[in-house]
N, C-alpha and C. Protein backbone atom coordinates (compact mmCIF):
# COMPACT_ATOMS: atom_id res chain seq x y z
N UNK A 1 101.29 40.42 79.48
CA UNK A 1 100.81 41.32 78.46
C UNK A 1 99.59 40.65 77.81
N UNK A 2 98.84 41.56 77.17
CA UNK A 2 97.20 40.47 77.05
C UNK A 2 97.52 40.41 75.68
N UNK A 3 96.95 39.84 74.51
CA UNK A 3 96.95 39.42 73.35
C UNK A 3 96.80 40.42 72.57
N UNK A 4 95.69 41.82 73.02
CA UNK A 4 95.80 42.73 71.95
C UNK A 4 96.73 43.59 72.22
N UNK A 5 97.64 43.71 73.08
CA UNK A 5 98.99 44.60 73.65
C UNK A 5 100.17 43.53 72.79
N UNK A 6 99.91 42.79 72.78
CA UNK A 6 101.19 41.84 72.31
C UNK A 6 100.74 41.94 70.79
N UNK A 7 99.79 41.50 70.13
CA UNK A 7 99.85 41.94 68.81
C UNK A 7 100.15 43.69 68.52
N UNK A 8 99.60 44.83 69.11
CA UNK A 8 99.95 46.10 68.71
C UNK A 8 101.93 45.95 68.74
N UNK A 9 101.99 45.41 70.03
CA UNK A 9 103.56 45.47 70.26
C UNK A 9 104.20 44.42 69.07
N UNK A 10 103.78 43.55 67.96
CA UNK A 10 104.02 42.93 67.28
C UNK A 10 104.31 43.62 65.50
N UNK A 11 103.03 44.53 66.10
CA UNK A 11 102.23 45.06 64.62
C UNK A 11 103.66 46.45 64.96
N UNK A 12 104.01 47.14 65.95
CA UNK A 12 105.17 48.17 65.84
C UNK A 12 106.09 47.17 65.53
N UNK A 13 107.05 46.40 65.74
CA UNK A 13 108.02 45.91 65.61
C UNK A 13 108.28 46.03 64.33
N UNK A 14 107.05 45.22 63.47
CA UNK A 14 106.81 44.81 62.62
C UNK A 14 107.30 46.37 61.49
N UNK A 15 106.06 47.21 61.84
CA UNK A 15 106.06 48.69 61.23
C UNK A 15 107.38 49.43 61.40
N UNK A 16 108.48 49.48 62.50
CA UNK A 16 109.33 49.96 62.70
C UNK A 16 110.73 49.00 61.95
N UNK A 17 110.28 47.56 61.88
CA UNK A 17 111.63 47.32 60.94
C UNK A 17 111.33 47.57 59.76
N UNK A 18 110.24 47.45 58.89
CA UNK A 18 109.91 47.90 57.53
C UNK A 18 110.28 49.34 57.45
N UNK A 19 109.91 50.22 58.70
CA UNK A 19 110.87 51.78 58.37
C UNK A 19 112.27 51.36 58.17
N UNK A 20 112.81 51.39 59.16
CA UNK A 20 113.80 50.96 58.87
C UNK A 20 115.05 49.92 57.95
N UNK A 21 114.03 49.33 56.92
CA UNK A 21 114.24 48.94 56.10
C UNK A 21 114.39 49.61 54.54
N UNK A 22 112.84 50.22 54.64
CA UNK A 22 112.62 51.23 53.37
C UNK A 22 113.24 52.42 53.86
N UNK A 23 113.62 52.83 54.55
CA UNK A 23 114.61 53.73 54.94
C UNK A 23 112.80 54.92 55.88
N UNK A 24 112.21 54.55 55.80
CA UNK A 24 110.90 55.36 55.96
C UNK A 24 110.92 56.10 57.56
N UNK A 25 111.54 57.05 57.46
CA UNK A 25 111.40 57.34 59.14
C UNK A 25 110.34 57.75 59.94
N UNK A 26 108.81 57.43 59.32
CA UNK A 26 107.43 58.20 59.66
C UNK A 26 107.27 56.29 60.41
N UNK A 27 107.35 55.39 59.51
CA UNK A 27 106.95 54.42 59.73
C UNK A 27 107.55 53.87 60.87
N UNK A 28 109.11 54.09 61.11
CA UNK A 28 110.35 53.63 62.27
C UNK A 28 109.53 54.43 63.40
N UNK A 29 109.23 55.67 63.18
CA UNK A 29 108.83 55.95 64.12
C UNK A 29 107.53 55.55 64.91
N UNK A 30 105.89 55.24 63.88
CA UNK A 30 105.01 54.97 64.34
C UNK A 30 105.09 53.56 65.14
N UNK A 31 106.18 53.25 64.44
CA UNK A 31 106.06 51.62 64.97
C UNK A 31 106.61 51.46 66.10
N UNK A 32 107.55 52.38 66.20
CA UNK A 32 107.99 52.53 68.09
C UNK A 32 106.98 53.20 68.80
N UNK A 33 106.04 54.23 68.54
CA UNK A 33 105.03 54.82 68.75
C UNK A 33 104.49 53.49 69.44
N UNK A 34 104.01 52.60 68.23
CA UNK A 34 103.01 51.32 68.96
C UNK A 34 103.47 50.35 69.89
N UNK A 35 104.92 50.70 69.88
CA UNK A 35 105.34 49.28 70.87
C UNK A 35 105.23 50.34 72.32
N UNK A 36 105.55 51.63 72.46
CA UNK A 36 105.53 52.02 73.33
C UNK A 36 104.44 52.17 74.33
N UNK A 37 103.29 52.30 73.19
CA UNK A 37 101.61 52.38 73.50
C UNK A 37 101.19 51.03 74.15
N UNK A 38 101.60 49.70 73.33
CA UNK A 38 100.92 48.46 74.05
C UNK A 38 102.33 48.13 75.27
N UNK A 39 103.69 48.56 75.22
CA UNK A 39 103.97 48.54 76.99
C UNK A 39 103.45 49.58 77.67
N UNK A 40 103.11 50.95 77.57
CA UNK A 40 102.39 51.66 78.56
C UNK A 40 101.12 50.76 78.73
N UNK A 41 99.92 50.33 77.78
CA UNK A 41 99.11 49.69 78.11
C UNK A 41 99.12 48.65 78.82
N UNK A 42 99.99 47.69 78.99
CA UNK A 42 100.55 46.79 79.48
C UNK A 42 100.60 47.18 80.75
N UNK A 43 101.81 48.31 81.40
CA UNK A 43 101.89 48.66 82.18
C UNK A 43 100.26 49.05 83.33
N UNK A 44 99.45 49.77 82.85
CA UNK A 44 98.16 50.16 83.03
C UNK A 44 97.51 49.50 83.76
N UNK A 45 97.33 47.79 82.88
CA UNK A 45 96.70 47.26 83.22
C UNK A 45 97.41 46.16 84.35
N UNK A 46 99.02 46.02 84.72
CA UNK A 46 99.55 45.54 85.54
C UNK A 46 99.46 46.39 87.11
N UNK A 47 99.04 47.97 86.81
CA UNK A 47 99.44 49.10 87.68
C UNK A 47 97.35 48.31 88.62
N UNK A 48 96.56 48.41 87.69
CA UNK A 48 95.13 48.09 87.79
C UNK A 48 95.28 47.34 88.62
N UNK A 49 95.51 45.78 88.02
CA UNK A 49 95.47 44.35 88.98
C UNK A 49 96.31 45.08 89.81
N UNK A 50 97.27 45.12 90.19
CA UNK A 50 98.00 45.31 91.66
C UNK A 50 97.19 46.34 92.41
N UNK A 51 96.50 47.10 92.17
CA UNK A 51 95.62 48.03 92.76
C UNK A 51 94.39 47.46 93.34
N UNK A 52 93.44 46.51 92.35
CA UNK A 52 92.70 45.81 92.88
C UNK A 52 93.20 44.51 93.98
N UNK A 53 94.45 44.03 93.86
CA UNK A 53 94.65 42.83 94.70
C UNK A 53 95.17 44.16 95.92
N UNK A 54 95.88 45.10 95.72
CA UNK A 54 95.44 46.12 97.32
C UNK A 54 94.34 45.81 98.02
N UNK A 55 93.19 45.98 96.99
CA UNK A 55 92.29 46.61 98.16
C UNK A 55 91.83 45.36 98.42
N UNK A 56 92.10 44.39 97.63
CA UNK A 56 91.34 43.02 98.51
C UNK A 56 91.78 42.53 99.53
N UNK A 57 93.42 43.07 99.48
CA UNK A 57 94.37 42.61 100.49
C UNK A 57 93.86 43.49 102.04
N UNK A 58 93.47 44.91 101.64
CA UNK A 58 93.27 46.00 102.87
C UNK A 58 91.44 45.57 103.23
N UNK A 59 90.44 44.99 102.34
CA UNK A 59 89.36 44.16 102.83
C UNK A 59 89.88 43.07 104.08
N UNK A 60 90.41 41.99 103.22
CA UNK A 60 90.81 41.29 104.10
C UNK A 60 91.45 41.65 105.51
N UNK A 61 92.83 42.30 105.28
CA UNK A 61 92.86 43.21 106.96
C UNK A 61 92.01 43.50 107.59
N UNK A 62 90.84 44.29 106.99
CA UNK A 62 90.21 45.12 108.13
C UNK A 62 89.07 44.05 108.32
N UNK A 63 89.02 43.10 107.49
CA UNK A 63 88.03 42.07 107.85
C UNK A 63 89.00 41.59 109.41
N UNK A 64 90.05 41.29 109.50
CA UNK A 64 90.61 40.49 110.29
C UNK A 64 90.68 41.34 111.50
N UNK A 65 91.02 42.90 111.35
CA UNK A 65 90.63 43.88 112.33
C UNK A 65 89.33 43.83 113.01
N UNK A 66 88.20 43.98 112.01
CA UNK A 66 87.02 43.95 112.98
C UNK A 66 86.64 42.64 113.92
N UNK A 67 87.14 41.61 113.34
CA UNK A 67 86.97 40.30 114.12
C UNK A 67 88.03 40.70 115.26
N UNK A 68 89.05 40.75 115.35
CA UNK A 68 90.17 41.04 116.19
C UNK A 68 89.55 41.50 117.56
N UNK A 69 88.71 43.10 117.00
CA UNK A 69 87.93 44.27 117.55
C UNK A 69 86.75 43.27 118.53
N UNK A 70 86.18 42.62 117.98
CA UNK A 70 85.22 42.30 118.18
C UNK A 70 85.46 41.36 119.27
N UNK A 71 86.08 40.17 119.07
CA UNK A 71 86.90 39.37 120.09
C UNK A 71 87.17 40.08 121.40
N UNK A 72 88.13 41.02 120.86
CA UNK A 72 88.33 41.94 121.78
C UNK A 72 87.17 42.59 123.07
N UNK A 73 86.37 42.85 122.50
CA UNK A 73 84.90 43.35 122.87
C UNK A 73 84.31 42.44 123.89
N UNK A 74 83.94 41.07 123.26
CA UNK A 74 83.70 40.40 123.88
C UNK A 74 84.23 39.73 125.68
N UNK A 75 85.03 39.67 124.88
CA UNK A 75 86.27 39.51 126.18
C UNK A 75 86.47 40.27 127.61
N UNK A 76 85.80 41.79 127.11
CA UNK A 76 86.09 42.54 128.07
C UNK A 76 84.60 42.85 128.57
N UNK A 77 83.70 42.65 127.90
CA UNK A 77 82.53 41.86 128.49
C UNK A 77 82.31 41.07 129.19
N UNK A 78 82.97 40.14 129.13
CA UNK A 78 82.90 38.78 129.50
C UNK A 78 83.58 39.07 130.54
N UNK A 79 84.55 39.99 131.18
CA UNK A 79 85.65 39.78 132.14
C UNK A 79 84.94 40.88 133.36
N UNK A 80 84.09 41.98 132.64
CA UNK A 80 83.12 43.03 133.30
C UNK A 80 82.10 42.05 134.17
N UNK A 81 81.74 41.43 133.27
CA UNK A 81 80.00 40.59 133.76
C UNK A 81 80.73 39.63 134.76
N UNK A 82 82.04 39.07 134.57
CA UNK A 82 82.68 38.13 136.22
C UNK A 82 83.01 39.19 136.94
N UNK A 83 83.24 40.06 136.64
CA UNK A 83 83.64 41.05 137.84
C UNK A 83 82.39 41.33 138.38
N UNK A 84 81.85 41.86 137.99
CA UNK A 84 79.85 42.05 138.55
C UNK A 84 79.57 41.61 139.65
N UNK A 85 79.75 40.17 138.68
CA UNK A 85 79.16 38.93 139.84
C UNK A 85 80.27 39.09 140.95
N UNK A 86 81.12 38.89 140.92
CA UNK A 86 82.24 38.74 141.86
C UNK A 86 81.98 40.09 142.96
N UNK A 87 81.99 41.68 142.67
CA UNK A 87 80.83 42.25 143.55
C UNK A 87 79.89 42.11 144.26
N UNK A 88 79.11 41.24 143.56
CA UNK A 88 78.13 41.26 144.02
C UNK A 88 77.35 40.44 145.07
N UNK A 89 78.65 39.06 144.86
CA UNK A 89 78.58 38.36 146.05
C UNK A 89 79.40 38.52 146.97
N UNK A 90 80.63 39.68 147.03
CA UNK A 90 81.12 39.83 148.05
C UNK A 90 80.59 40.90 148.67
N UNK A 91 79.42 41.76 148.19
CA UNK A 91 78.05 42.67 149.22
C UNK A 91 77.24 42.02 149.09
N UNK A 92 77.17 40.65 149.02
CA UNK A 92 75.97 39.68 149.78
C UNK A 92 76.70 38.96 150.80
N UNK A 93 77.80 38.82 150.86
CA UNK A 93 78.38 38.51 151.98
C UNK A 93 78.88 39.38 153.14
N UNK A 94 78.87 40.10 152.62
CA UNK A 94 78.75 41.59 153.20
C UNK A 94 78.01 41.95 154.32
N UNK A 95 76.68 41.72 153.34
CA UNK A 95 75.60 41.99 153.87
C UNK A 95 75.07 41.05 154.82
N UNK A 96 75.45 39.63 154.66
CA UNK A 96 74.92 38.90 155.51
C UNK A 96 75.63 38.90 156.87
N UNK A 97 76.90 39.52 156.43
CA UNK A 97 78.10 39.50 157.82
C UNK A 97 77.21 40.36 158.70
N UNK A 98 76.70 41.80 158.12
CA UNK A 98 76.07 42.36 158.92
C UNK A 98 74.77 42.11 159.57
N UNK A 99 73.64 41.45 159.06
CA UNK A 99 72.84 40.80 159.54
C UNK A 99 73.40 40.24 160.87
N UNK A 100 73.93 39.04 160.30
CA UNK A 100 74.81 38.14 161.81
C UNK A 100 75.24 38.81 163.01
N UNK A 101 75.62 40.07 162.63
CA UNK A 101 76.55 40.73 163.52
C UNK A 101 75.57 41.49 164.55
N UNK A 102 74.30 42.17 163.60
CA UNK A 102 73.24 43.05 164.26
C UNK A 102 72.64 41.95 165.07
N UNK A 103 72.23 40.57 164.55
CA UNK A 103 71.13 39.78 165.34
C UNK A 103 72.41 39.86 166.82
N UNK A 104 73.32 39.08 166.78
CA UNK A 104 74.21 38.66 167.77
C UNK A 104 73.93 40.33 168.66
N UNK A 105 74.26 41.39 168.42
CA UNK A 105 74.36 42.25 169.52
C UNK A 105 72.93 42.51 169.99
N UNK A 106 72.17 42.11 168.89
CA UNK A 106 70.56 42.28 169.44
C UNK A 106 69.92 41.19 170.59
N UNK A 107 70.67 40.02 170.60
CA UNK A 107 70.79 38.81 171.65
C UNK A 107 71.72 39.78 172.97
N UNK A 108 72.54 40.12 172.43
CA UNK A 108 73.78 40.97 173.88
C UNK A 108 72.76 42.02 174.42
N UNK A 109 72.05 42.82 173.51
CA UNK A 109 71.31 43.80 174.23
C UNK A 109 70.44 43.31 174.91
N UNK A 110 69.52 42.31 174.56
CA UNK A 110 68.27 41.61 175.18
C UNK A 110 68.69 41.27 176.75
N UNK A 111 69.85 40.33 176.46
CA UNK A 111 70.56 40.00 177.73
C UNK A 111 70.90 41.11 178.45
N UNK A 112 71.34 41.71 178.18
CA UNK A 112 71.53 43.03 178.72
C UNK A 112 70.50 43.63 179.56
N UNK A 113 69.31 43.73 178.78
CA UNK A 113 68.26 44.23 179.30
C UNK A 113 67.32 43.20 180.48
N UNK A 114 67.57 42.06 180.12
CA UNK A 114 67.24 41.27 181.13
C UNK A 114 67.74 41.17 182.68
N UNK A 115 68.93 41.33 181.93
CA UNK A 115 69.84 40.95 183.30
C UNK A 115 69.57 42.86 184.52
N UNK A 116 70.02 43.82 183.27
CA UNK A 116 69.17 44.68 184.16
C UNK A 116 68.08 44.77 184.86
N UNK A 117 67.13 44.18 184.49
CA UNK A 117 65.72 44.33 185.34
C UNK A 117 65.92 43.09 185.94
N UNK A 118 66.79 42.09 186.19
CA UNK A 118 67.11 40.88 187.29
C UNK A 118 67.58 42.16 188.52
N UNK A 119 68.57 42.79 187.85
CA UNK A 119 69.37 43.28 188.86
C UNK A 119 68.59 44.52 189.47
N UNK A 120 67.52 45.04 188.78
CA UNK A 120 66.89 46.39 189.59
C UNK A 120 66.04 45.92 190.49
N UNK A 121 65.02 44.34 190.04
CA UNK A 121 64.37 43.40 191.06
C UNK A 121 64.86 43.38 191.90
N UNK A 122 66.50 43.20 191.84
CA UNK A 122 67.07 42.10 193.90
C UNK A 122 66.99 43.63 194.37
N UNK A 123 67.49 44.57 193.59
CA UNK A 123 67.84 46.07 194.92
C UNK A 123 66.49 46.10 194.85
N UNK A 124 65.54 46.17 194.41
CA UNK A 124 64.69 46.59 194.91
C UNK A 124 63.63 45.96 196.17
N UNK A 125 64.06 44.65 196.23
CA UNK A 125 63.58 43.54 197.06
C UNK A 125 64.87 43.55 198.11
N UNK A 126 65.65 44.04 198.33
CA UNK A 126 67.04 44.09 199.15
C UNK A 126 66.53 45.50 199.60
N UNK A 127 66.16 46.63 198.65
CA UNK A 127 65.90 47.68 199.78
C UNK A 127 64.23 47.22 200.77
N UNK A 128 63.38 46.65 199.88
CA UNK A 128 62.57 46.32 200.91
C UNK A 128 62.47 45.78 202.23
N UNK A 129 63.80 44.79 201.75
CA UNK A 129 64.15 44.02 203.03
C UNK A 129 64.79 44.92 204.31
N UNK A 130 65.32 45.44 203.79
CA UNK A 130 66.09 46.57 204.49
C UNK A 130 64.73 47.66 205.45
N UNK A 131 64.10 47.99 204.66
CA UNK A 131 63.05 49.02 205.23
C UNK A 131 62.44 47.87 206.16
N UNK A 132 61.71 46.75 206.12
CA UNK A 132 61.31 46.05 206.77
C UNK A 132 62.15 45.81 207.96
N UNK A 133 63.69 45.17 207.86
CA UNK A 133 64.16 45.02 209.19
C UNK A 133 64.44 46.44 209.86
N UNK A 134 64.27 47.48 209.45
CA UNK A 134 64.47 48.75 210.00
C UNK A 134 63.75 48.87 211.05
N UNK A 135 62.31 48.75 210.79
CA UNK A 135 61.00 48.99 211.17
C UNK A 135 61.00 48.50 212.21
C-alpha cells in the first residue's frame, strides 16, 4: 500500500472510531468510506503493476519467440543451401558419367567404323582376286 493510501486508510480509521465514539454515524460512516477508497486504491494500483509486469513478461516471450523463429529460419536455410550443393554435385557427376560414357561409345563407334572399311577393303580385294583368277 503506498503512503498516501495508508495515511487516507489511517485518516478513516481514525474518522470512523471518533464516529463511533461520539456516537456520530455521518463520521463512522465517512471513515469507512475512506478506508474503503485507499483499499480500492490500493487494489488499482496492485491490479496496474501486475498488468505492467504482464506485458513485460509477454515482451519477453515473444522476444524469445522471434529469436526461436529466427533460429529456426536459419537452420532451414542452412539445411536448403547443403541440400543445393548436394544436387548439384550429384548432376555434376551425373553429368560427367555421361560425358565418359558418350566419349567411350564414340571410341566403339570409331572402331567400328574402322574395322568396317578394314573389312569392305579385304572383300573388295578378295573379289578382285577372284575376278582376276577367273579370267
Amino acid at each position: 500500500m503506498s503512503i498516501e493510501n495508508q495515511a487516507r486508510d489511517i485518516e478513516g480509521k481514525i474518522q470512523a472510531a471518533a464516529g463511533e465514539v461520539s456516537g456520530n454515524s455521518d463520521d463512522k460512516i465517512a471513515g469507512n468510506a475512506k478506508q474503503i477508497e485507499a483499499q480500492a486504491r490500493d487494489g488499482a494500483e496492485d491490479l496496474k503493476s501486475k498488468a505492467h509486469d504482464a506485458v513485460e513478461t509477454m515482451r519477453d516471450k515473444a522476444e524469445d519467440i522471434k529469436d526461436k523463429v529466427g533460429n529456426a529460419i536459419d537452420n532451414i536455410k542452412e539445411k536448403i543451401a547443403h541440400g543445393a550443393q548436394e544436387v548439384k554435385a550429384n548432376a555434376e557427376n551425373t553429368l560427367d558419367n555421361a560425358k565418359a560414357k558418350a566419349g567411350d561409345l564414340k571410341v566403339e563407334a570409331d572402331r567400328a567404323t574402322t574395322d568396317g572399311k578394314e573389312g569392305a577393303s579385304n572383300a573388295v580385294a578378295d573379289a578382285k582376286s577372284e575376278v582376276y583368277n577367273v579370267q
